[in-house]
N, C-alpha and C. Protein backbone atom coordinates (compact mmCIF):
# COMPACT_ATOMS: atom_id res chain seq x y z
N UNK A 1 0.82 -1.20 0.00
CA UNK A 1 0.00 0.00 0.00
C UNK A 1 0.87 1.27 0.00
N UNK A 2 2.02 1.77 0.52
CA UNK A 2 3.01 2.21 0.77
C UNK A 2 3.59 2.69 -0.91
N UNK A 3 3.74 1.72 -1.47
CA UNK A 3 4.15 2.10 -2.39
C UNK A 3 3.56 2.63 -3.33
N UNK A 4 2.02 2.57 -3.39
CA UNK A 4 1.05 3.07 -4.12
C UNK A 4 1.12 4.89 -3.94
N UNK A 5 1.25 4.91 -2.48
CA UNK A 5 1.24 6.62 -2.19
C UNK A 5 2.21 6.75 -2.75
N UNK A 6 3.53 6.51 -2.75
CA UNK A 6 5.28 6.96 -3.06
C UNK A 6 4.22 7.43 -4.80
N UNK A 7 3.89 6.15 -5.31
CA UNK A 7 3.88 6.59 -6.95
C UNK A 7 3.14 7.56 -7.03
N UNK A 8 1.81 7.66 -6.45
CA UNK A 8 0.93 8.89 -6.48
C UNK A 8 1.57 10.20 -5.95
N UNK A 9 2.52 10.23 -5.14
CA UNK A 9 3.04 11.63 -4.66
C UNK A 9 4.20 11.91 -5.63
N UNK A 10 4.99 10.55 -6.42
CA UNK A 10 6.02 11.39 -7.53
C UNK A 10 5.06 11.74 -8.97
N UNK A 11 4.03 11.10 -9.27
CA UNK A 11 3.05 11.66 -10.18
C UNK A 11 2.42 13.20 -10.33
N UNK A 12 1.62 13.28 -8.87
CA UNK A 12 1.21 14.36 -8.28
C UNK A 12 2.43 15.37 -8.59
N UNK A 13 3.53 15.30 -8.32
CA UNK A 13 4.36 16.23 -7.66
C UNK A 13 5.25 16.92 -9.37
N UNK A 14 4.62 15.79 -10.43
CA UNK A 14 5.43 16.48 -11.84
C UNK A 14 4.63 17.33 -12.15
N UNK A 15 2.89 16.98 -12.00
CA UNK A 15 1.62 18.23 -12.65
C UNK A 15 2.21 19.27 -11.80
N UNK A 16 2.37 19.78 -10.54
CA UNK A 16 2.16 20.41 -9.95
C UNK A 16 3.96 21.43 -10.43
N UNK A 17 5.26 20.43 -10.17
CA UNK A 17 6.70 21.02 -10.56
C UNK A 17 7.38 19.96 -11.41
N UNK A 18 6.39 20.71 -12.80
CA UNK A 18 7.74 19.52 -13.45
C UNK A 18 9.11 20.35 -14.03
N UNK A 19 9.47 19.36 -14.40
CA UNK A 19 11.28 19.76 -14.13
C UNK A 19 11.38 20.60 -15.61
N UNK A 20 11.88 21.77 -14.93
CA UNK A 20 12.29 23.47 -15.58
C UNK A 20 13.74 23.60 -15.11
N UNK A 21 14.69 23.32 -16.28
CA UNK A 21 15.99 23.65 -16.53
C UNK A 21 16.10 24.82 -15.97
N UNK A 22 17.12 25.68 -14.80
CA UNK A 22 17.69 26.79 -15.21
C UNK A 22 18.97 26.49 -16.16
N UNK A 23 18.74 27.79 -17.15
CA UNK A 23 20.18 27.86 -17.96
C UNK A 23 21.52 28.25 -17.22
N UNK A 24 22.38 28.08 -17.76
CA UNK A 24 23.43 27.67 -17.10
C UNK A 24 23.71 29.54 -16.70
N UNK A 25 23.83 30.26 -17.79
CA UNK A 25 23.93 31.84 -17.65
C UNK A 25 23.32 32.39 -16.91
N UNK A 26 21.78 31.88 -16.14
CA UNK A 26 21.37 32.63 -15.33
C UNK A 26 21.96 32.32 -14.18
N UNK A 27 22.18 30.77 -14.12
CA UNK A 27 22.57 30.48 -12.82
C UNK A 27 24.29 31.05 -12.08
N UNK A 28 25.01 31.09 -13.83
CA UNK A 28 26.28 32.05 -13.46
C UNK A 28 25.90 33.62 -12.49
N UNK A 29 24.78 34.17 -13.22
CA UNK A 29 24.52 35.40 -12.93
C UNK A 29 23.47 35.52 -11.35
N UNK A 30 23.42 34.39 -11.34
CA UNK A 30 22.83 34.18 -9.80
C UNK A 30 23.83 34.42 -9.06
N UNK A 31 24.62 33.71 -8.99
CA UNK A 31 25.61 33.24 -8.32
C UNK A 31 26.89 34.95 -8.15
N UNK A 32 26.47 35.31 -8.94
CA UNK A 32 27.72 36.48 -9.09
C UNK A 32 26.60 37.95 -8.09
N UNK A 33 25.46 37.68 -8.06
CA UNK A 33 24.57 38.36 -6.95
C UNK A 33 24.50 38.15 -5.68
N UNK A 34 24.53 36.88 -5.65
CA UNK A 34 25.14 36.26 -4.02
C UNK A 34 26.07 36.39 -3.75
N UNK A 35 27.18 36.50 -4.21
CA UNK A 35 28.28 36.70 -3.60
C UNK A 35 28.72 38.42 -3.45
N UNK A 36 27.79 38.95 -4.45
CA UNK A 36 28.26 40.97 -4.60
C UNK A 36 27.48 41.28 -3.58
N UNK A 37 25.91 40.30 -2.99
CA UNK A 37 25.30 41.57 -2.69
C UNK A 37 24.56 40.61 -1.40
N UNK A 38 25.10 39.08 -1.40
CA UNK A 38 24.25 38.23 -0.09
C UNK A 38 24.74 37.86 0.58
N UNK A 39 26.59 37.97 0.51
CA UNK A 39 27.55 37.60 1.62
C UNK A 39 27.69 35.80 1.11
N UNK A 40 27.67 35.62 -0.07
CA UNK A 40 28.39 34.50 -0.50
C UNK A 40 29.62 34.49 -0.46
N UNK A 41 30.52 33.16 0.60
CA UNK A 41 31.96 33.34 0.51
C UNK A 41 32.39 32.25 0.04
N UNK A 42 33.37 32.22 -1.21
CA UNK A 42 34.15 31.06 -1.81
C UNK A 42 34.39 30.00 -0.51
N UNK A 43 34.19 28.60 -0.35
CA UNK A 43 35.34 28.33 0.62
C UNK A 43 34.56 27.84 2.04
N UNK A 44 33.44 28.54 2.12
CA UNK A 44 33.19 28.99 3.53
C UNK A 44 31.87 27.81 4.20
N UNK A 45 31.53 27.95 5.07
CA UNK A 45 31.02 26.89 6.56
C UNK A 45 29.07 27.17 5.36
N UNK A 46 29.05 28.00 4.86
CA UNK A 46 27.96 28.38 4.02
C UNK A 46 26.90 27.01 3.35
N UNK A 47 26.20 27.11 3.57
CA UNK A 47 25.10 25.87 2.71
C UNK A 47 23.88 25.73 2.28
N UNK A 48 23.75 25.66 1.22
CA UNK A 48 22.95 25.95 -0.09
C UNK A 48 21.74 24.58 -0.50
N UNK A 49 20.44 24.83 -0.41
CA UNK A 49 19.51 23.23 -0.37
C UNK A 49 19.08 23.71 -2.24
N UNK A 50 18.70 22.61 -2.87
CA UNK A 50 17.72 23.26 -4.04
C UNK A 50 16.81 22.64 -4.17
N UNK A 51 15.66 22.97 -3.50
CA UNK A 51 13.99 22.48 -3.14
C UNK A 51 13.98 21.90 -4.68
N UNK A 52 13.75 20.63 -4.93
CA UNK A 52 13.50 19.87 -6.58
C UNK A 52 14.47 20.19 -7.54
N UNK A 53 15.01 19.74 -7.29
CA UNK A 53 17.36 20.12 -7.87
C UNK A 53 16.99 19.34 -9.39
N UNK A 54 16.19 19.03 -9.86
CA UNK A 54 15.72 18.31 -11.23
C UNK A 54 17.53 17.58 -11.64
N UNK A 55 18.20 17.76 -12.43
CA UNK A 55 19.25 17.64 -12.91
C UNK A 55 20.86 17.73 -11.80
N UNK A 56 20.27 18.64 -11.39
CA UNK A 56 21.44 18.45 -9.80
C UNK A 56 22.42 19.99 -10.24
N UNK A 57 22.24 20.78 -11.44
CA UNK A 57 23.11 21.69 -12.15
C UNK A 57 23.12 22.59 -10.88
N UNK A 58 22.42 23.59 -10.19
CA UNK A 58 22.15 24.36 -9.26
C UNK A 58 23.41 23.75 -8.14
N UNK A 59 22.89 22.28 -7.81
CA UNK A 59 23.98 21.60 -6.72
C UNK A 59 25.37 21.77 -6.76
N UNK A 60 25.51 21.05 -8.26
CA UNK A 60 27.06 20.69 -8.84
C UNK A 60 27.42 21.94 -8.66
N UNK A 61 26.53 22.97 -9.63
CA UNK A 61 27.73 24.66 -9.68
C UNK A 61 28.27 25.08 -8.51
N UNK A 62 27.18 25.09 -7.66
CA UNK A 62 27.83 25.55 -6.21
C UNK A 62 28.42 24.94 -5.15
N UNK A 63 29.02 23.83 -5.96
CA UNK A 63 29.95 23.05 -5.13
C UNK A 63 31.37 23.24 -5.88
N UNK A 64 31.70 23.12 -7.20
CA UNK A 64 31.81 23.23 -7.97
C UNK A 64 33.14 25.00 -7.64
N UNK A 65 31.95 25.53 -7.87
CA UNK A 65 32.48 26.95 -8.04
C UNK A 65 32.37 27.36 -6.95
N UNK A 66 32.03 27.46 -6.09
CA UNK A 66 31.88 28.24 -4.80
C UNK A 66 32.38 27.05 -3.40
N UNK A 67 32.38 26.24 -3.65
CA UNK A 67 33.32 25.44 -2.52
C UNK A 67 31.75 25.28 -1.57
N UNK A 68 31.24 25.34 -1.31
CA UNK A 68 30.41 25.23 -0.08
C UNK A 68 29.43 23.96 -0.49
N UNK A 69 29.00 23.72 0.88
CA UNK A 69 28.28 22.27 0.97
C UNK A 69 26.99 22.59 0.29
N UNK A 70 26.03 21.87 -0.50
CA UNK A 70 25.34 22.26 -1.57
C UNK A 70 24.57 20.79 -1.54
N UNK A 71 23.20 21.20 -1.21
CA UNK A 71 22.11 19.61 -1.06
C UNK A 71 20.81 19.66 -1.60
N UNK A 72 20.69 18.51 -2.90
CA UNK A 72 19.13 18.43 -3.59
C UNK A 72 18.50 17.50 -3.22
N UNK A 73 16.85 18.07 -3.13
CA UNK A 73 15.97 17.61 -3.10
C UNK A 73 15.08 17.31 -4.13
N UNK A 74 14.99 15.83 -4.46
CA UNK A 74 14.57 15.63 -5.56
C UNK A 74 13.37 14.56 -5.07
N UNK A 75 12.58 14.60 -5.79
CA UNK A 75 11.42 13.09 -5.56
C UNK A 75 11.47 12.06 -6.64
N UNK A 76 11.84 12.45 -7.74
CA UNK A 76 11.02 12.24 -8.95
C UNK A 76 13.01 11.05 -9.03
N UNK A 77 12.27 9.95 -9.13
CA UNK A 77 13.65 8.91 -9.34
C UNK A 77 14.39 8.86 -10.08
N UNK A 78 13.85 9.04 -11.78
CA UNK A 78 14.97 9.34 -12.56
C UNK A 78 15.85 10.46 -12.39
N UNK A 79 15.48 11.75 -12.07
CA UNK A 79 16.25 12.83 -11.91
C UNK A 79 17.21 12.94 -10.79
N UNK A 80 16.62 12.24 -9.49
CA UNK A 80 17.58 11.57 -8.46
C UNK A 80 18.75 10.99 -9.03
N UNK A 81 18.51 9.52 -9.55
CA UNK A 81 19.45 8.84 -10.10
C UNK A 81 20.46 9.60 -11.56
N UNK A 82 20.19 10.67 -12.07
CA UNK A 82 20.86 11.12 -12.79
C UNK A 82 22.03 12.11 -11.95
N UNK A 83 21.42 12.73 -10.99
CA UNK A 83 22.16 13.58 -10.84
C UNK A 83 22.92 12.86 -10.11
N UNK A 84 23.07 11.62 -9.52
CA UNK A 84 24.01 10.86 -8.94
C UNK A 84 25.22 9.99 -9.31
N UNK A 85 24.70 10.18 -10.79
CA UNK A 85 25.55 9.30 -11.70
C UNK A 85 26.29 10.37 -12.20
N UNK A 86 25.33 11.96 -12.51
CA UNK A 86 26.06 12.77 -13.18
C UNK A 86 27.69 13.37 -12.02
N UNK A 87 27.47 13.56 -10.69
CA UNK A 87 28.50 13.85 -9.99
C UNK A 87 29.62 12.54 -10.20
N UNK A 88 29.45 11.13 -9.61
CA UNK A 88 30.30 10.15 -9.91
C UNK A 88 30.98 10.11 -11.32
N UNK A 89 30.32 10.38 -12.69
CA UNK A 89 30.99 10.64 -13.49
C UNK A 89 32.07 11.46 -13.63
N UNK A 90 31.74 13.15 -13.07
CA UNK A 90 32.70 13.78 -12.98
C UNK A 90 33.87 13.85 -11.84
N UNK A 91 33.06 13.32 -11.14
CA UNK A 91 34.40 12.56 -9.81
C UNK A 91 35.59 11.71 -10.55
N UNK A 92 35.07 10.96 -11.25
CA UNK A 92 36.14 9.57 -12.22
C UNK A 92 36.73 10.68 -13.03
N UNK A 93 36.33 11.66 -13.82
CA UNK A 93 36.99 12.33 -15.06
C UNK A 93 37.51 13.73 -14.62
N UNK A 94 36.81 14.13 -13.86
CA UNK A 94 37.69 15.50 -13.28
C UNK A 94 38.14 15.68 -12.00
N UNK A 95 39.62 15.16 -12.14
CA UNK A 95 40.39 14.64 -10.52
C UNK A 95 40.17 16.06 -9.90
N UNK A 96 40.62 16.92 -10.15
CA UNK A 96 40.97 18.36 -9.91
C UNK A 96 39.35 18.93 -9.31
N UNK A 97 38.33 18.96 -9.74
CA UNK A 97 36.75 19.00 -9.30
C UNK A 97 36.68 18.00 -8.10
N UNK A 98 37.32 16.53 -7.39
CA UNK A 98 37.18 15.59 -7.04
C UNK A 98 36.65 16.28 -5.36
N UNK A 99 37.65 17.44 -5.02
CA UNK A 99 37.70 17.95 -3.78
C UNK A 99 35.90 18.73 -3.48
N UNK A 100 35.88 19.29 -4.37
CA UNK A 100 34.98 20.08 -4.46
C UNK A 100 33.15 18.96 -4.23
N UNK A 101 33.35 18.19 -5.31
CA UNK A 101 32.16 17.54 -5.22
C UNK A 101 32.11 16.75 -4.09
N UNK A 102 32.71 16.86 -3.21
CA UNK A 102 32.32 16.00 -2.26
C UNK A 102 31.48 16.54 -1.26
N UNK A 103 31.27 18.01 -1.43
CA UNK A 103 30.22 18.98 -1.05
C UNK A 103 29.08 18.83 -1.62
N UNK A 104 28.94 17.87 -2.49
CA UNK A 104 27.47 17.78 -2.62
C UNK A 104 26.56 16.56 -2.50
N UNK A 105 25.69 16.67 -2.15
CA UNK A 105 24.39 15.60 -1.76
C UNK A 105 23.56 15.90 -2.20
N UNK A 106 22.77 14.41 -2.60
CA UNK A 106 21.43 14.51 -3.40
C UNK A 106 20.61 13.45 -1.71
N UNK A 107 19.55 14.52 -1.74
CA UNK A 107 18.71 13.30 -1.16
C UNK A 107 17.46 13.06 -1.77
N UNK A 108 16.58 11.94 -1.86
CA UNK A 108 15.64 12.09 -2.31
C UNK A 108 14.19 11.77 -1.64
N UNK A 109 13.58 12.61 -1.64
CA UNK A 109 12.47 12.99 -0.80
C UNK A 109 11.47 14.24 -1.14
N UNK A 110 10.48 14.53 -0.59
CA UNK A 110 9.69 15.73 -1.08
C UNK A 110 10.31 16.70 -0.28
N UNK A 111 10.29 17.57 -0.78
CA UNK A 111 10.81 19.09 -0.44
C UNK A 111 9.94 19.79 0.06
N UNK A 112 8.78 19.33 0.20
CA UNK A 112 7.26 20.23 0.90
C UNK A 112 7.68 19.15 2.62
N UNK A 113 8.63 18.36 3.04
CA UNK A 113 8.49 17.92 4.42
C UNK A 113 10.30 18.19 4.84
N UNK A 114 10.88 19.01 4.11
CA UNK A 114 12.44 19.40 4.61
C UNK A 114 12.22 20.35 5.89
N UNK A 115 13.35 20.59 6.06
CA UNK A 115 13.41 21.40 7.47
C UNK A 115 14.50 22.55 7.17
N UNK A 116 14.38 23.63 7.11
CA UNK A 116 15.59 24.31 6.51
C UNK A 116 16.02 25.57 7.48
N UNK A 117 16.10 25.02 8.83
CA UNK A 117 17.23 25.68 9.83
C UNK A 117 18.46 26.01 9.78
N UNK A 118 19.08 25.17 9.06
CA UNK A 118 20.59 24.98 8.54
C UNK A 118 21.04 25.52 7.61
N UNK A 119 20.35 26.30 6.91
CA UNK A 119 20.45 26.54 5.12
C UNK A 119 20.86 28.03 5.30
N UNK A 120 21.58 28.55 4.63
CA UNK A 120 21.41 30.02 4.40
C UNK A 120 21.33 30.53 3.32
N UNK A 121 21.26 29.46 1.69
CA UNK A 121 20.34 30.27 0.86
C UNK A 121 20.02 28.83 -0.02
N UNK A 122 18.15 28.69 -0.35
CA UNK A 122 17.74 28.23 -1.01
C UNK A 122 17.21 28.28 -1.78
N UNK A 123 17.40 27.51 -2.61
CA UNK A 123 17.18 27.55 -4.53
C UNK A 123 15.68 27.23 -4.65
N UNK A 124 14.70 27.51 -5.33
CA UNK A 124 13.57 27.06 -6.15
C UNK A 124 13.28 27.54 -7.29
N UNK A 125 13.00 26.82 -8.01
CA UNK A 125 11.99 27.00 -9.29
C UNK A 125 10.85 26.83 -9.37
N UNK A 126 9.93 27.41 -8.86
CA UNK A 126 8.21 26.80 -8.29
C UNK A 126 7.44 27.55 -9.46
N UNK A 127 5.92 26.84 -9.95
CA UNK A 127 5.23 27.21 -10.52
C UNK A 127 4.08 28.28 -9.31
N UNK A 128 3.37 29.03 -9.51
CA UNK A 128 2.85 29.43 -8.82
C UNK A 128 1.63 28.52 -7.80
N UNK A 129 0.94 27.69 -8.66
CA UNK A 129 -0.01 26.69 -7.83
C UNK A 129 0.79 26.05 -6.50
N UNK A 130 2.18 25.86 -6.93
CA UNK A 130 2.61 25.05 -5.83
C UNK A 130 3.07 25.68 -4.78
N UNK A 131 3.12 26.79 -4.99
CA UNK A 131 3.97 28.09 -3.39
C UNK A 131 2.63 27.72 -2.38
N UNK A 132 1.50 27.67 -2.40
CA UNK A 132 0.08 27.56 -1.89
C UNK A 132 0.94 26.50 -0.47
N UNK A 133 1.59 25.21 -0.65
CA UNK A 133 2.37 24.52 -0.17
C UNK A 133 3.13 24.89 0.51
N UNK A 134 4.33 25.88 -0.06
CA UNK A 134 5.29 26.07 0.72
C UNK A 134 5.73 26.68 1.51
N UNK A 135 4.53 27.46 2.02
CA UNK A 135 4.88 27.94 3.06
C UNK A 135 5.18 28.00 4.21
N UNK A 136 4.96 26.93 4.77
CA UNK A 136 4.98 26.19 6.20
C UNK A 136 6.45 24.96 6.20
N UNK A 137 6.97 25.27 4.62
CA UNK A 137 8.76 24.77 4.45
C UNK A 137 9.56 26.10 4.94
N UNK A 138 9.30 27.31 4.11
CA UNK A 138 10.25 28.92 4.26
C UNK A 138 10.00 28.84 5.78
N UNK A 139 8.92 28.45 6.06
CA UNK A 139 8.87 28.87 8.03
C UNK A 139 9.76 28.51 8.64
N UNK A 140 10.24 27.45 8.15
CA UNK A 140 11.30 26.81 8.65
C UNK A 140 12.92 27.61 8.66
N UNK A 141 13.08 27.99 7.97
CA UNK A 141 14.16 28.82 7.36
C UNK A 141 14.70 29.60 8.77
N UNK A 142 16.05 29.63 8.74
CA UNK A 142 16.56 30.41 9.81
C UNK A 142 16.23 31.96 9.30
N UNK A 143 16.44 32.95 10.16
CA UNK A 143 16.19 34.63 10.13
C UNK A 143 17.22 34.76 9.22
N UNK A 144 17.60 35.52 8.36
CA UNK A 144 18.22 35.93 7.74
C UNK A 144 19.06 35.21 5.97
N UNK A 145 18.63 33.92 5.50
CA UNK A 145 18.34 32.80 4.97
C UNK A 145 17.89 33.36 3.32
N UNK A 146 18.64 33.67 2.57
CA UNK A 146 18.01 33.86 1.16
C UNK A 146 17.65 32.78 0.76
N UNK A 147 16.30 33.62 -0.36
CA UNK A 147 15.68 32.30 -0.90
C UNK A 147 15.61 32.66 -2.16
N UNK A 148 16.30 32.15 -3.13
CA UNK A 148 16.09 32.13 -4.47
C UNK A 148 14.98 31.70 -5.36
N UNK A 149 14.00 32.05 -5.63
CA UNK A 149 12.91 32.05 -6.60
C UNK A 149 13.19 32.15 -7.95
N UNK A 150 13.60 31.16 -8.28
CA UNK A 150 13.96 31.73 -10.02
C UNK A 150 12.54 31.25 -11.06
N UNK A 151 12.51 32.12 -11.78
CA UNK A 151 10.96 31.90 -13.12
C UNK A 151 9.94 32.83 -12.03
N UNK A 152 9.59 33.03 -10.98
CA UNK A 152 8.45 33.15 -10.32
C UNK A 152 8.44 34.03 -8.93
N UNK A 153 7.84 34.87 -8.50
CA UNK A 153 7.67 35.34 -7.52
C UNK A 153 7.12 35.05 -6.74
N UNK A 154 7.33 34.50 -5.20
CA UNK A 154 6.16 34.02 -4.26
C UNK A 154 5.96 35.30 -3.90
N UNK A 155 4.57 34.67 -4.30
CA UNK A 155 3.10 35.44 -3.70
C UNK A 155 2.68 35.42 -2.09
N UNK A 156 2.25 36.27 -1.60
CA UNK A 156 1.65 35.72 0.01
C UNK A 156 2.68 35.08 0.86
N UNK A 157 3.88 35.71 0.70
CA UNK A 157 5.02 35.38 1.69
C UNK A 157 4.96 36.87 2.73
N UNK A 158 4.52 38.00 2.27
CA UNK A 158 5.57 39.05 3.22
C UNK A 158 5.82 39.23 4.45
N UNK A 159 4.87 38.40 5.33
CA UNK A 159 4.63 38.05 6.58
C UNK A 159 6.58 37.19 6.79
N UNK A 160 6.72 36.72 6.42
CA UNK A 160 8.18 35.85 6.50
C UNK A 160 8.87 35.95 5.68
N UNK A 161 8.74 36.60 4.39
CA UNK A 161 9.69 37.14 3.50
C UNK A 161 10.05 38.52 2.93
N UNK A 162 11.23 39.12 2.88
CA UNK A 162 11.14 40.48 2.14
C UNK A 162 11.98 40.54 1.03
N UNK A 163 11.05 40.39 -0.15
CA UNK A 163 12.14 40.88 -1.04
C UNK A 163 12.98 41.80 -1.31
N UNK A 164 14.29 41.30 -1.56
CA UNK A 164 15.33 42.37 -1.86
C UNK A 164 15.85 42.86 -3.04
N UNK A 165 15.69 41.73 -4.22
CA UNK A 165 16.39 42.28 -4.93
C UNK A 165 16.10 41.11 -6.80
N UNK A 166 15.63 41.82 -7.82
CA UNK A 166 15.25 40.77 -8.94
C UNK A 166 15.89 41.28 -9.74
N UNK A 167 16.27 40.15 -10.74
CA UNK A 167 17.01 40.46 -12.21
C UNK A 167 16.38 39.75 -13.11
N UNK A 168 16.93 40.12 -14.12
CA UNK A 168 16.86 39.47 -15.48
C UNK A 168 17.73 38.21 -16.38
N UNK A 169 17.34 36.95 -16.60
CA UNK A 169 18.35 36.64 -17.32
C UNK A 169 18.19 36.25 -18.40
N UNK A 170 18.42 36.19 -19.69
CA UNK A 170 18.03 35.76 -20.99
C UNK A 170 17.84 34.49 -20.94
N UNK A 171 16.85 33.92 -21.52
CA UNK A 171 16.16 32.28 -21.90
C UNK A 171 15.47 32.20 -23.45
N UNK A 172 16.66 31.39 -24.25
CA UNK A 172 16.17 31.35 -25.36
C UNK A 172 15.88 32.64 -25.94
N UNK A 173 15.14 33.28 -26.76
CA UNK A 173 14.61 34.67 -27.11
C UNK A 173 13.90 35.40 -25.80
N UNK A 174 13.69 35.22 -24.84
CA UNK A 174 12.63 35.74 -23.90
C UNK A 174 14.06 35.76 -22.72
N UNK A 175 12.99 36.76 -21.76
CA UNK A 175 13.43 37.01 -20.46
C UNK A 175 13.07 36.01 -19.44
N UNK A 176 13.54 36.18 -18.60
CA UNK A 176 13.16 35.07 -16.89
C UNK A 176 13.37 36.16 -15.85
N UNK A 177 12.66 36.32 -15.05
CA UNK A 177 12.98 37.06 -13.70
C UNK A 177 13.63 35.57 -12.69
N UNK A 178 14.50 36.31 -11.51
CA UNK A 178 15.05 35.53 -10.26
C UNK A 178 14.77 36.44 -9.17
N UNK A 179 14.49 36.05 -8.32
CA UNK A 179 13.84 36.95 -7.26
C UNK A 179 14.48 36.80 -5.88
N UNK A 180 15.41 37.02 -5.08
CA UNK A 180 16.11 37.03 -4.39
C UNK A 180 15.14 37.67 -2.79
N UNK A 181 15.21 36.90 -1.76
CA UNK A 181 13.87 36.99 -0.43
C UNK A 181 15.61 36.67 0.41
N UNK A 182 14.95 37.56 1.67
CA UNK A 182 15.36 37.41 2.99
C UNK A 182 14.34 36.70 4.07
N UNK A 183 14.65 35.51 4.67
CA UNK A 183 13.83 34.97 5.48
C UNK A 183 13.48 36.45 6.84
N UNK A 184 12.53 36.89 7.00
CA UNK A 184 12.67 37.59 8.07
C UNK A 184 12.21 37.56 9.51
């Protein structure tokens, strides 16, 4: 019976977030905002969750490039198992990356039952139907805790969130907003 819910909640959980690539350029240009303007430090005790890490790219970069411990939450099994194969691959082929990826973890589980005390900035890509959910995850969030919103703005946060700060990044011919929140 057990396993019947597991399939109905990774079913449920693609209508609701199915898996939306960030491009690699926005996520450069994320990353170069956190560190100018959110107290991102190369190197540092710092740690980064990505609520439905689809591909694990968000994870890898910021382990990757920024040295810090970096953890996805994924449900959906194939995308789990990719991004697990995709780090071990580059563990075997890029000795020099070897140090770095060991900062990262995939776990797999729903991201609407994490706990994010520990975190001080987390990644999402949420459609709007599904923020309705997440709010009682951001609660969790320590005081001061960026939360990355990329594609979408949560709605009906300001009670626990203040936005600080949105950009632009090119996608294909079109724009994308990223929306940068302080847990408050």
């Amino acid at each position: 019976m057990k396993r019947k819910k597991e399939n109905f909640r990774e079913f449920s959980s693609k209508l609701i977030l199915p898996f939306l690539e960030t491009d690699m350029d926005c996520i450069t240009k994320i990353f170069q905002v956190l560190e100018r303007e959110f107290g991102l430090k190369r190197g540092s005790r710092q740690k980064l969750i990505d609520l439905g890490s689809g591909d694990g790219r968000v994870v890898i970069h910021t382990a990757i490039n920024h040295e810090i411990e970096a953890v996805g939450v994924e449900l959906d099994e194939y995308y789990y198992n990719l991004s697990k194969k995709m780090v071990k691959k580059m563990k075997k082929k890029e000795k020099r990356k070897k140090k770095s990826l060991k900062k990262v973890r995939f776990k797999k589980g729903d991201l609407f039952e994490f706990n994010l005390k520990e975190q001080d900035f987390i990644y999402i890509y949420s459609f709007p139907p599904m923020q309705n959910y997440l709010k009682h995850v951001l609660k969790t969030a320590k005081k001061g805790a960026v939360i990355i919103s990329h594609g979408y703005e949560l709605q009906s946060f300001s009670e626990i969130l203040k936005l600080k700060k949105m950009i632009m990044c090119t996608k294909g011919s079109g724009k994308i907003a990223t929306y940068f929140y302080e847990r408050s």
